[in-house]
N, C-alpha and C. Protein backbone atom coordinates (compact mmCIF):
# COMPACT_ATOMS: atom_id res chain seq x y z
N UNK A 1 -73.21 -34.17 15.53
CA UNK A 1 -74.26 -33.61 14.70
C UNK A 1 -73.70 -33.25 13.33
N UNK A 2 -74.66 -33.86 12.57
CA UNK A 2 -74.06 -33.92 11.14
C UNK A 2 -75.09 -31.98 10.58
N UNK A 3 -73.78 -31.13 9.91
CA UNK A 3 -74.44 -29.93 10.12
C UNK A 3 -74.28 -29.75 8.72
N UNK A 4 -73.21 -30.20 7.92
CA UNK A 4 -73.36 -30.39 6.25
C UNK A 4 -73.46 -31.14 5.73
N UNK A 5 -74.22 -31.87 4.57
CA UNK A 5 -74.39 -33.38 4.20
C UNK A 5 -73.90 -32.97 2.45
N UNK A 6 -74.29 -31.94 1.99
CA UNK A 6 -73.63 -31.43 1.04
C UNK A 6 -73.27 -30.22 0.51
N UNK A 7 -72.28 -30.40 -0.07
CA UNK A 7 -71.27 -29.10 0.44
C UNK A 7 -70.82 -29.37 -1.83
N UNK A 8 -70.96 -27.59 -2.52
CA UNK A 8 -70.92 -27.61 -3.58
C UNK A 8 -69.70 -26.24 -3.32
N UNK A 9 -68.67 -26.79 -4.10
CA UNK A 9 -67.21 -25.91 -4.23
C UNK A 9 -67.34 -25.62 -5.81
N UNK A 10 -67.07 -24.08 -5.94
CA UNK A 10 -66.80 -23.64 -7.38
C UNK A 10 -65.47 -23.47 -7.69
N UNK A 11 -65.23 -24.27 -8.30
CA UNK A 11 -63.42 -24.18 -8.69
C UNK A 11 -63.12 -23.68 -9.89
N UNK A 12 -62.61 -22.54 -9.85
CA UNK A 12 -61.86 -21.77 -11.31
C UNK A 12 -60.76 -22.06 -11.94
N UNK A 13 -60.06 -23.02 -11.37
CA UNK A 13 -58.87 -23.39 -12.29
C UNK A 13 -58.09 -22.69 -11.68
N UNK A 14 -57.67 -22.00 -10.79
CA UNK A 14 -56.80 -21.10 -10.05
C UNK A 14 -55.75 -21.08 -8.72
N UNK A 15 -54.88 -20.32 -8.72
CA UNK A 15 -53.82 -21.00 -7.66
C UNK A 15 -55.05 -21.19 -6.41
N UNK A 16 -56.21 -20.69 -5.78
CA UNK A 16 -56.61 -20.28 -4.93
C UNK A 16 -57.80 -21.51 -4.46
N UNK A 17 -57.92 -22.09 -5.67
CA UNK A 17 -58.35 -23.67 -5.78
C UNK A 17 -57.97 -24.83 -4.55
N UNK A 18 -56.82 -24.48 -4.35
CA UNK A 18 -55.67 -25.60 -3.41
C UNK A 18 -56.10 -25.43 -2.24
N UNK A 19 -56.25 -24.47 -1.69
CA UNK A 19 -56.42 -23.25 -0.41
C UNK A 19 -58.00 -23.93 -0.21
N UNK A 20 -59.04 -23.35 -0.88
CA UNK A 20 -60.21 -24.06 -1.12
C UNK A 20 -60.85 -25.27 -0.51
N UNK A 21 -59.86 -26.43 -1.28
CA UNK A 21 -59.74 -28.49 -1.35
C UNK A 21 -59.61 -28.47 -0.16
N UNK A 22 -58.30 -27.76 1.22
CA UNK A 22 -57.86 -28.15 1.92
C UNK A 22 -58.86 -27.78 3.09
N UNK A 23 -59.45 -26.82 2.94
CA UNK A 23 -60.56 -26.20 4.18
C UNK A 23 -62.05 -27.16 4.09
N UNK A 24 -62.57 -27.16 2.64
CA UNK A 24 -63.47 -28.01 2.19
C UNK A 24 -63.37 -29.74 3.05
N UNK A 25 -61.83 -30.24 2.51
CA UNK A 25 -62.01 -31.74 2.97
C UNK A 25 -62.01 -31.32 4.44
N UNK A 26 -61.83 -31.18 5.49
CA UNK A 26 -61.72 -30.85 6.69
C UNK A 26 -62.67 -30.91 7.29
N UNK A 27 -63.74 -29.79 6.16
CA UNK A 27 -65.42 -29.73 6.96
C UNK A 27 -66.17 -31.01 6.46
N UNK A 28 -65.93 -31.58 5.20
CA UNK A 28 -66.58 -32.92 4.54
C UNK A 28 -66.25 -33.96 5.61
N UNK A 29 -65.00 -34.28 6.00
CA UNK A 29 -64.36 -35.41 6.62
C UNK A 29 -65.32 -34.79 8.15
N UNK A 30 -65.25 -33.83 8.92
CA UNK A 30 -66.01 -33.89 9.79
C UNK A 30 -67.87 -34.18 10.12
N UNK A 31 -67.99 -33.64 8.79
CA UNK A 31 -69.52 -33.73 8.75
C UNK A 31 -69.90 -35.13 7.63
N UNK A 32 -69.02 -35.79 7.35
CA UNK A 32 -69.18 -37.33 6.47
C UNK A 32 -70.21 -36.94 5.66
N UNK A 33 -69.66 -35.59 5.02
CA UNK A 33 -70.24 -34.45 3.96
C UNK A 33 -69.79 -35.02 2.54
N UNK A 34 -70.75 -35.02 1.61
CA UNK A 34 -70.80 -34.99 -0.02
C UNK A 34 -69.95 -34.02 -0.79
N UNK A 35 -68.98 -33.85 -1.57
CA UNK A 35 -68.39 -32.69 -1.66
C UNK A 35 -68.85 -32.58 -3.34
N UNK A 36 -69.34 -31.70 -4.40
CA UNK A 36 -69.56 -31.58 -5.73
C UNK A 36 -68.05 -30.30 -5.94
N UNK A 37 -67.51 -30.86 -6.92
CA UNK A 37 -66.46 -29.80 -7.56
C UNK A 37 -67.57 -29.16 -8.63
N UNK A 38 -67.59 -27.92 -8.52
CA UNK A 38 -68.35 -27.27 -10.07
C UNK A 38 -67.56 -26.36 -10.43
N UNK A 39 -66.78 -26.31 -12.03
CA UNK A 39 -66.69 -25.59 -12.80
C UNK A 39 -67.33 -24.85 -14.01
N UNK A 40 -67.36 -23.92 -14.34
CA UNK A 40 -68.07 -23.29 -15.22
C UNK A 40 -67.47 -22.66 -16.31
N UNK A 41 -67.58 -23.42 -17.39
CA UNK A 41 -66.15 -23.11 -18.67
C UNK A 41 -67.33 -21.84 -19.33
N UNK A 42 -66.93 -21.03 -19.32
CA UNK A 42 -66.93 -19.41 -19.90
C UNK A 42 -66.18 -18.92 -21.26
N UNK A 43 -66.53 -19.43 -22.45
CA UNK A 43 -66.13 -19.46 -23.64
C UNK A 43 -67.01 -18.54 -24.69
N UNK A 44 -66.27 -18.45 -25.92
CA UNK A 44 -66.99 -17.74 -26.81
C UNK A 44 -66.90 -18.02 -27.89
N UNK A 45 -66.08 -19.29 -28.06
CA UNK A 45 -66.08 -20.24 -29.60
C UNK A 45 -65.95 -21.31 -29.22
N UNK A 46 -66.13 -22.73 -29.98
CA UNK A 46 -66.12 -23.98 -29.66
C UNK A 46 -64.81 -24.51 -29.39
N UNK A 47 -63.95 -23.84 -29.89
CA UNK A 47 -62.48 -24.36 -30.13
C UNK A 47 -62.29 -23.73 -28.60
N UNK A 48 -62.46 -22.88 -28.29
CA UNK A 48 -62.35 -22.23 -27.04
C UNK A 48 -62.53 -23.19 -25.68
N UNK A 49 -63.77 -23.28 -26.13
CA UNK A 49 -64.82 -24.49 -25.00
C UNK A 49 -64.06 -25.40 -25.19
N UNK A 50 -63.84 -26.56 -26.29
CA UNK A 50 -63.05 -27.58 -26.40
C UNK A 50 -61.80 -27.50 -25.47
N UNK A 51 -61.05 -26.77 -25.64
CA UNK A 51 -59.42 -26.21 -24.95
C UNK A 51 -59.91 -26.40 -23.25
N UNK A 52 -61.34 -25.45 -22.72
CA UNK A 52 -60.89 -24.82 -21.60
C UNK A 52 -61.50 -25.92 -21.14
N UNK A 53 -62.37 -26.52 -21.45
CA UNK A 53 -63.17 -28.21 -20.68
C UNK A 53 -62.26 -29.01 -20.67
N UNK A 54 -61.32 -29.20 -21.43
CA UNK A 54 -60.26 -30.47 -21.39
C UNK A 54 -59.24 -30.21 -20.04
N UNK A 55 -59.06 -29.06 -20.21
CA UNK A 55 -57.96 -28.49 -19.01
C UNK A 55 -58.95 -28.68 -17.85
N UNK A 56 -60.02 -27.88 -17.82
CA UNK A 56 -60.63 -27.87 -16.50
C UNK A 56 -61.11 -29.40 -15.86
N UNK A 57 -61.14 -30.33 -16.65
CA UNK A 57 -61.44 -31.66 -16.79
C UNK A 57 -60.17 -32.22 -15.92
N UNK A 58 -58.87 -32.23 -16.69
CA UNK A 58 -58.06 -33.00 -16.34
C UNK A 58 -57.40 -32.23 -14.91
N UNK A 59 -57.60 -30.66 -14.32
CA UNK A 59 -57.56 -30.49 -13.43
C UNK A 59 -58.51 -30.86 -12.38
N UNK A 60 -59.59 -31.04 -12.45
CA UNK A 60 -61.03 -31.22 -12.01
C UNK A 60 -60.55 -32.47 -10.91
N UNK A 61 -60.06 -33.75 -12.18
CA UNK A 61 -59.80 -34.97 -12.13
C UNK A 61 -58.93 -35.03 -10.93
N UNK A 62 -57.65 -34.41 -10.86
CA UNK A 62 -56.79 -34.18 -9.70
C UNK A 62 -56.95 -33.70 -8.72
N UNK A 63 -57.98 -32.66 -8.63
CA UNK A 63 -58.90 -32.34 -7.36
C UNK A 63 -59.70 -33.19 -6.69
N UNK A 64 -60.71 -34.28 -7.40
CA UNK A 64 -61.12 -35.50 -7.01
C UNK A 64 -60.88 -35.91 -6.22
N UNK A 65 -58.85 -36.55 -7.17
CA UNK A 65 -58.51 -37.92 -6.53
C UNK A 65 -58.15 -37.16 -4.75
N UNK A 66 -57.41 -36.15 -4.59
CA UNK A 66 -56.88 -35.43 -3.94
C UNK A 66 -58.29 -35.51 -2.49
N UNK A 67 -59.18 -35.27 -2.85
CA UNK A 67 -60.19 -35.27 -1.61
C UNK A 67 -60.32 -36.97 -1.74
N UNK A 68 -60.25 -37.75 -2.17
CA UNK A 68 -60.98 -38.77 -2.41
C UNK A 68 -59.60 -39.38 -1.65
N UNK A 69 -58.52 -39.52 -1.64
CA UNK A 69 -57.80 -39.54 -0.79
C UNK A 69 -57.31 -39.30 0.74
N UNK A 70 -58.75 -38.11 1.00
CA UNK A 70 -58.58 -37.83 2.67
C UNK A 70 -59.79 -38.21 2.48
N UNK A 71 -60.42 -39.62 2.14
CA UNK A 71 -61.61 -40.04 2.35
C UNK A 71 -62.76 -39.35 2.68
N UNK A 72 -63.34 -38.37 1.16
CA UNK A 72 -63.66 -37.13 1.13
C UNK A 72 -64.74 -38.28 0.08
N UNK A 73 -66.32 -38.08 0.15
CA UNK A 73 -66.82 -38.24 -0.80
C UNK A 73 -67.11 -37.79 -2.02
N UNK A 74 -66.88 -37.76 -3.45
CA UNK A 74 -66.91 -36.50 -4.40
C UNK A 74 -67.18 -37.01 -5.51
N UNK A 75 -67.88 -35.37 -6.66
CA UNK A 75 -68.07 -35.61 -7.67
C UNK A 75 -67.43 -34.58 -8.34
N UNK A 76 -67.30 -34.39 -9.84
CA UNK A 76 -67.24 -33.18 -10.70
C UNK A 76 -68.14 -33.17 -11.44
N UNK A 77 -68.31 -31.85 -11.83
CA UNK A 77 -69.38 -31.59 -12.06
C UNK A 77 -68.75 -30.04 -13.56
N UNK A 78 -69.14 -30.26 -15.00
CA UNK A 78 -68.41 -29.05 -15.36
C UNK A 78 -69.79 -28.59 -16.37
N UNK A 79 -70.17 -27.34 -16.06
CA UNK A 79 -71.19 -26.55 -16.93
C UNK A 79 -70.36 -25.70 -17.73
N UNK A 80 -71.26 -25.27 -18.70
CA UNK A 80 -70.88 -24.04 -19.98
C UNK A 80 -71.69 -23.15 -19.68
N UNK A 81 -71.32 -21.73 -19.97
CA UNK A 81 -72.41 -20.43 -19.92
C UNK A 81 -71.49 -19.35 -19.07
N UNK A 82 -72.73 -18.72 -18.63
CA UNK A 82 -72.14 -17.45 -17.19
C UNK A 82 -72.38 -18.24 -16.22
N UNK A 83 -70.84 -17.93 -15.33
CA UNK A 83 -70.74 -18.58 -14.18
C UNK A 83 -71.62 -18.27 -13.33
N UNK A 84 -72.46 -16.83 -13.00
CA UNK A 84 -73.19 -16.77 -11.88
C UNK A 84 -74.46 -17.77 -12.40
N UNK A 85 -74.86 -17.58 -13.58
CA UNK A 85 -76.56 -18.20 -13.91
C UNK A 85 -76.17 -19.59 -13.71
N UNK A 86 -75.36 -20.54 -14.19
CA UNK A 86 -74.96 -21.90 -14.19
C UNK A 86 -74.97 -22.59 -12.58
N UNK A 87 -74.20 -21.55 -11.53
CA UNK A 87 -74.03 -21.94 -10.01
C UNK A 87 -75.04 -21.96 -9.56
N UNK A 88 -75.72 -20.48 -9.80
CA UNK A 88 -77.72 -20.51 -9.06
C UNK A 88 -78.00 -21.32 -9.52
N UNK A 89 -78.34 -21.97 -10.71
CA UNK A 89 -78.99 -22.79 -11.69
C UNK A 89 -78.84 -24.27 -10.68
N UNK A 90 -77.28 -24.74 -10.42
CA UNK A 90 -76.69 -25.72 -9.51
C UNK A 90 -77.42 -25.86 -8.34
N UNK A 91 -77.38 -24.65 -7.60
CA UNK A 91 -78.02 -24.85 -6.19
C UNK A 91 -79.53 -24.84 -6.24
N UNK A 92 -79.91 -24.01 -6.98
CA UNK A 92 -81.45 -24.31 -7.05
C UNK A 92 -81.57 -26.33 -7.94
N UNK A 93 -81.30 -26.57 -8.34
CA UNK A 93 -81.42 -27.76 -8.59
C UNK A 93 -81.07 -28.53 -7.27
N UNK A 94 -80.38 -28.83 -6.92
CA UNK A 94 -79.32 -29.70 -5.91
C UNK A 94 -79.89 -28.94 -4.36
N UNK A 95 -79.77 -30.02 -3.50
CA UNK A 95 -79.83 -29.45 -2.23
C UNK A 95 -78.71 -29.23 -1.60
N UNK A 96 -77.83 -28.60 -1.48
CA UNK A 96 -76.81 -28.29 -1.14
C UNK A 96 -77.25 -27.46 0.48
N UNK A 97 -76.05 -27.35 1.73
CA UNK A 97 -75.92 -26.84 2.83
C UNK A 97 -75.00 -26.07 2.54
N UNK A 98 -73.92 -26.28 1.76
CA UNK A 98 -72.94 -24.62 1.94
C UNK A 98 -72.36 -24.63 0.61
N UNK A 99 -72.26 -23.15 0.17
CA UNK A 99 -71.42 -23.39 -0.91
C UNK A 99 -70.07 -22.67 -0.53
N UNK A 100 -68.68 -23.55 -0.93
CA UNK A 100 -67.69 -22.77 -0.95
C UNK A 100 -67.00 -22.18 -2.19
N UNK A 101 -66.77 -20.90 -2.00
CA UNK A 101 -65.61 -20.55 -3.38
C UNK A 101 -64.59 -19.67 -2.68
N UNK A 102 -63.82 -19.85 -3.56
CA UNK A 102 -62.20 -18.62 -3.48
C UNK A 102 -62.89 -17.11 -3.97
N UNK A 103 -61.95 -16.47 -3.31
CA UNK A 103 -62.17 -14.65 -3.94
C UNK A 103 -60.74 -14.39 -4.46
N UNK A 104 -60.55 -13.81 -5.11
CA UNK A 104 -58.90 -13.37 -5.43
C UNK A 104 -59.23 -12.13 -5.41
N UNK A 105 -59.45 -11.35 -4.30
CA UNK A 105 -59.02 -10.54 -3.64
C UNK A 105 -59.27 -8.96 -3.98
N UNK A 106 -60.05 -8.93 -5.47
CA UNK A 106 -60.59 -7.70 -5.94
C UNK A 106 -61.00 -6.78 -5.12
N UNK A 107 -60.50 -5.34 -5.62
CA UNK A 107 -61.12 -4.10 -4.49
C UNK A 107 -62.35 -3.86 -5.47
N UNK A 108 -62.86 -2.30 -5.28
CA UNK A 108 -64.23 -2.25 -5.41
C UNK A 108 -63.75 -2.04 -7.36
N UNK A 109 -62.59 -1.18 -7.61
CA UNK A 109 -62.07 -0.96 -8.88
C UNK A 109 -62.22 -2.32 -9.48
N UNK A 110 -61.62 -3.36 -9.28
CA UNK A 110 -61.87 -4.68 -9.90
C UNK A 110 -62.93 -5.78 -9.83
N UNK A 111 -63.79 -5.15 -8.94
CA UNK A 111 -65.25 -5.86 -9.10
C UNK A 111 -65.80 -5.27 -10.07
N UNK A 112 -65.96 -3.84 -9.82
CA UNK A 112 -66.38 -2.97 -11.37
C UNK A 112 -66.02 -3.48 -12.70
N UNK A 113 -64.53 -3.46 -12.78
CA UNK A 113 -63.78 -4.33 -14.27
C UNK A 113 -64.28 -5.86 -14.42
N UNK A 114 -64.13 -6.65 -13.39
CA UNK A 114 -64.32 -8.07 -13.16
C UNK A 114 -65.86 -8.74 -13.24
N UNK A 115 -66.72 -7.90 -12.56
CA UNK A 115 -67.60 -8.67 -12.30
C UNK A 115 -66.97 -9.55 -10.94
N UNK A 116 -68.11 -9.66 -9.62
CA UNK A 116 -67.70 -10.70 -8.81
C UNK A 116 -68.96 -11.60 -8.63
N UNK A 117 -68.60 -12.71 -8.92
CA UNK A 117 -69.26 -14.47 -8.51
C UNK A 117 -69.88 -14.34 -7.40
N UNK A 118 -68.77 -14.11 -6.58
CA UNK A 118 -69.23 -14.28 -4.96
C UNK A 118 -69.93 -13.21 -4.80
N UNK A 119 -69.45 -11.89 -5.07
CA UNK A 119 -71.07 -10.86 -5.01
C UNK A 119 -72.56 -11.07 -4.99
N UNK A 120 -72.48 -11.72 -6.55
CA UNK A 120 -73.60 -11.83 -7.42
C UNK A 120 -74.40 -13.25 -5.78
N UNK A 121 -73.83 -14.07 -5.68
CA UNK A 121 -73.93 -15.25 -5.29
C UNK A 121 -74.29 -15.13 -3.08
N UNK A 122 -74.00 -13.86 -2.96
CA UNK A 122 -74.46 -13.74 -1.69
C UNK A 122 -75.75 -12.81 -1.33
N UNK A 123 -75.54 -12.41 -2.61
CA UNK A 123 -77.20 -11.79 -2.42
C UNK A 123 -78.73 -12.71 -2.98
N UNK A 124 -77.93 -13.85 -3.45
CA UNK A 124 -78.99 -14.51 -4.11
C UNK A 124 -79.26 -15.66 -3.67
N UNK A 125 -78.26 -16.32 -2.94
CA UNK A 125 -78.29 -18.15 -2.66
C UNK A 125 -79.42 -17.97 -0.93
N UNK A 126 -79.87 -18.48 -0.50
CA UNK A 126 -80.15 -18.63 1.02
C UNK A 126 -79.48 -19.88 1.29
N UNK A 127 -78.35 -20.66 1.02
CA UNK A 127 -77.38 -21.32 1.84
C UNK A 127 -76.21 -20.41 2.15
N UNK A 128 -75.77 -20.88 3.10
CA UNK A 128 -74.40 -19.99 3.54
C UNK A 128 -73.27 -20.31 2.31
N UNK A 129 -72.45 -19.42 2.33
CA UNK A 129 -71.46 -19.29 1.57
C UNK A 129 -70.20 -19.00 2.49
N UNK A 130 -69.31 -19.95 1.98
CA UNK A 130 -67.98 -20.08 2.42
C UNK A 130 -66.92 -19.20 1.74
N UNK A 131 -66.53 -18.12 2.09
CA UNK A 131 -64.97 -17.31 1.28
C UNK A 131 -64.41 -17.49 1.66
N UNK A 132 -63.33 -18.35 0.53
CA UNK A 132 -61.80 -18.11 1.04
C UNK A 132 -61.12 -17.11 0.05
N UNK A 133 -60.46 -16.43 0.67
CA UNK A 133 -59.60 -15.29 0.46
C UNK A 133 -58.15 -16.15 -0.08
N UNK A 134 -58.04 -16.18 -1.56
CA UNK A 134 -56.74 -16.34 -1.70
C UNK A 134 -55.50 -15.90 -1.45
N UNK A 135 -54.10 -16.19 -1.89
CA UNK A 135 -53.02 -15.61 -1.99
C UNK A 135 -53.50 -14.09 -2.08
């Protein structure tokens, strides 16, 4: 029984990214699941945006090949703006079955400072959400 057909991963550019790919292809390869990489470049000048899309691009790219290699079906996918409005924005467009992202591990002090994604994103999505708990 095929229980995910597509499966949307938010990748930050972060050690916690890796951790992520490896749990993701696992459930894709079992469920002969769709996998979308989405990043969300979070800038405040163009030169900024320019810099952080090229990086997130050419990392993006290596995440790809990397699932596309454990015969993982995939796309990338890279938006501009606030990461929470851009992801809802994603899933309400797209039919997606699960979304996965990383947490790096913030207590309640650094959700306050930080802002959390995954917060914002479990009170709002009605697909399940996948945490992985980084390093």
């Amino acid at each position: 029984m095929q229980v995910y057909k597509n499966i949307l991963v938010t990748i930050d550019c972060s050690s916690v990214d890796e951790k992520i790919l490896d749990h993701v292809a696992l459930l894709a390869r079992q469920n002969n699941a769709k996998v979308v990489l989405l990043h969300v470049v979070h800038s405040h000048t163009l030169d900024q945006e320019r810099a952080l899309r090229e990086k997130a691009q050419t990392i993006l790219n290596r995440y790809l090949k990397k699932l596309q290699t454990k015969g993982v079906e995939a796309a990338v996918l890279i938006r501009s703006g606030e990461p929470e409005k851009e992801i809802l924005d994603e899933i309400e467009t797209n039919k997606y079955d699960l979304v996965a992202m990383g947490t790096h591990g913030h207590r309640f002090l650094g959700d306050i400072l930080f802002g959390s994604v995954s917060d914002t994103l479990k009170h709002k999505i009605s697909v399940p959400l996948l945490l992985i708990k980084g390093e």
